[in-house]
Protein backbone atom coordinates (compact mmCIF):
# COMPACT_ATOMS: atom_id res chain seq x y z
CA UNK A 1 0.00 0.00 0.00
CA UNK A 2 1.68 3.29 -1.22
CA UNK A 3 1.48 6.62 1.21
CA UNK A 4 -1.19 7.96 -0.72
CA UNK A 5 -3.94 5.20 -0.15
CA UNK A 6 -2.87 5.40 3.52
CA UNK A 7 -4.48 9.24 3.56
CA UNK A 8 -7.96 10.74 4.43
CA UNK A 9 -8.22 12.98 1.64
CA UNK A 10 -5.95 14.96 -0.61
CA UNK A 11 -3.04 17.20 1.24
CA UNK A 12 -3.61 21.39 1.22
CA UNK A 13 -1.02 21.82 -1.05
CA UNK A 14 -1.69 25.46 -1.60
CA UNK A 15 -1.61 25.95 1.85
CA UNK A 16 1.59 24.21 2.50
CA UNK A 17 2.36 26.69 -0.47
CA UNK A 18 1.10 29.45 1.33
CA UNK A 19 2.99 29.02 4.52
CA UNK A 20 6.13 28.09 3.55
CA UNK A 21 6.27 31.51 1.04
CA UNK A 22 5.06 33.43 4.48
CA UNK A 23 6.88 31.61 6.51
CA UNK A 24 4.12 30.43 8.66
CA UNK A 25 5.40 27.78 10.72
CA UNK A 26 3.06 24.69 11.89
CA UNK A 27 3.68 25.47 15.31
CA UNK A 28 2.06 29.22 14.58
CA UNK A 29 -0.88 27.38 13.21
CA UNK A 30 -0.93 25.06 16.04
CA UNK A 31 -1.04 28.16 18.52
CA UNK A 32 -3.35 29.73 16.55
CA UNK A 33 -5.73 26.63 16.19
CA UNK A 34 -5.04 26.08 19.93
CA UNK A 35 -3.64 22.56 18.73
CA UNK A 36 -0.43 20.25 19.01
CA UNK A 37 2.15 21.39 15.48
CA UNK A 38 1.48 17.80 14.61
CA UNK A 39 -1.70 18.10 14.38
CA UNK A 40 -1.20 21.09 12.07
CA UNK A 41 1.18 18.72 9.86
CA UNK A 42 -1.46 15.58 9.67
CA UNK A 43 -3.97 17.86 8.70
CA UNK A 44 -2.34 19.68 6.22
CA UNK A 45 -0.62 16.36 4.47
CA UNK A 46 -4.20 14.74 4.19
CA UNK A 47 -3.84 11.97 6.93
CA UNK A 48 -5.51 13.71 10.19
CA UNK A 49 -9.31 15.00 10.07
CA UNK A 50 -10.04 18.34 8.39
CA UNK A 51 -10.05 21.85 9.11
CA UNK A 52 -13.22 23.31 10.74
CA UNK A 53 -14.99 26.14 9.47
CA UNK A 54 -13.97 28.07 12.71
CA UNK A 55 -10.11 26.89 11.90
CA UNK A 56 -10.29 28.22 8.24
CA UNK A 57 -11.59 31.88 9.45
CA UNK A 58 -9.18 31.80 11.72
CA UNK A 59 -6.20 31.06 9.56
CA UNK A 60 -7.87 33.65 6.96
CA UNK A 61 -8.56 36.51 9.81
CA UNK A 62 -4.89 36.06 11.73
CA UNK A 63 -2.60 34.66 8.21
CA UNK A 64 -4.05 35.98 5.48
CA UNK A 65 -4.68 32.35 3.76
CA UNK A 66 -6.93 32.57 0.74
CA UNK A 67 -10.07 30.94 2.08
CA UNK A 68 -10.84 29.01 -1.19
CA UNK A 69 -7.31 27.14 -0.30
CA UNK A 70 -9.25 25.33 1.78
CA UNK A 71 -11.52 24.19 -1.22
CA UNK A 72 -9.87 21.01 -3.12
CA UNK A 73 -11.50 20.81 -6.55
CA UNK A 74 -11.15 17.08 -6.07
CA UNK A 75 -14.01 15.05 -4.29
CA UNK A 76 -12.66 12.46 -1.73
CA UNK A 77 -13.54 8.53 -3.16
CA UNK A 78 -15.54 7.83 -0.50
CA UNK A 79 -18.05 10.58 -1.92
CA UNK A 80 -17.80 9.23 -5.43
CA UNK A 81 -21.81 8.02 -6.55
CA UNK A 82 -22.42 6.15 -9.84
CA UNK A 83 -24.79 8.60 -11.95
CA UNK A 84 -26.71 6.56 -14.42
């Protein structure tokens, strides 16, 4: 089994983006979030659970991050439904 079947859902990579170009460290998330930096990292690499509403504001509000970063285009599989 590869890393990528192991994930929840696809990684925030233009949040990752977003950070690193800022320089936004996880552990600023984390305090921001009120969370453990590893938390941050899980959730941003697509293997923890998602960010809330409340969590995106947040990061928008205090970091500046684009709020339709934390829009994927893609659906997760688990959503996929056979249209006939």
């Amino acid at each position: 089994m590869s890393t990528l079947d192991k994930r929840n859902r696809q990684p925030y990579n233009k949040i990752k983006a977003y950070l690193v170009e800022k320089n936004i460290k996880h552990r600023d998330v984390a305090k921001l979030l009120s969370i453990q930096p590893n938390t941050v990292s899980k959730k941003l690499n697509g293997f923890g659970g998602d960010f809330s509403l409340e969590d995106a504001w947040q990061m928008h509000n205090e970091l500046g991050v684009p709020i339709a970063y934390f829009f994927e285009p893609s659906v997760p599989k688990k959503e996929h439904r056979m249209i006939s």
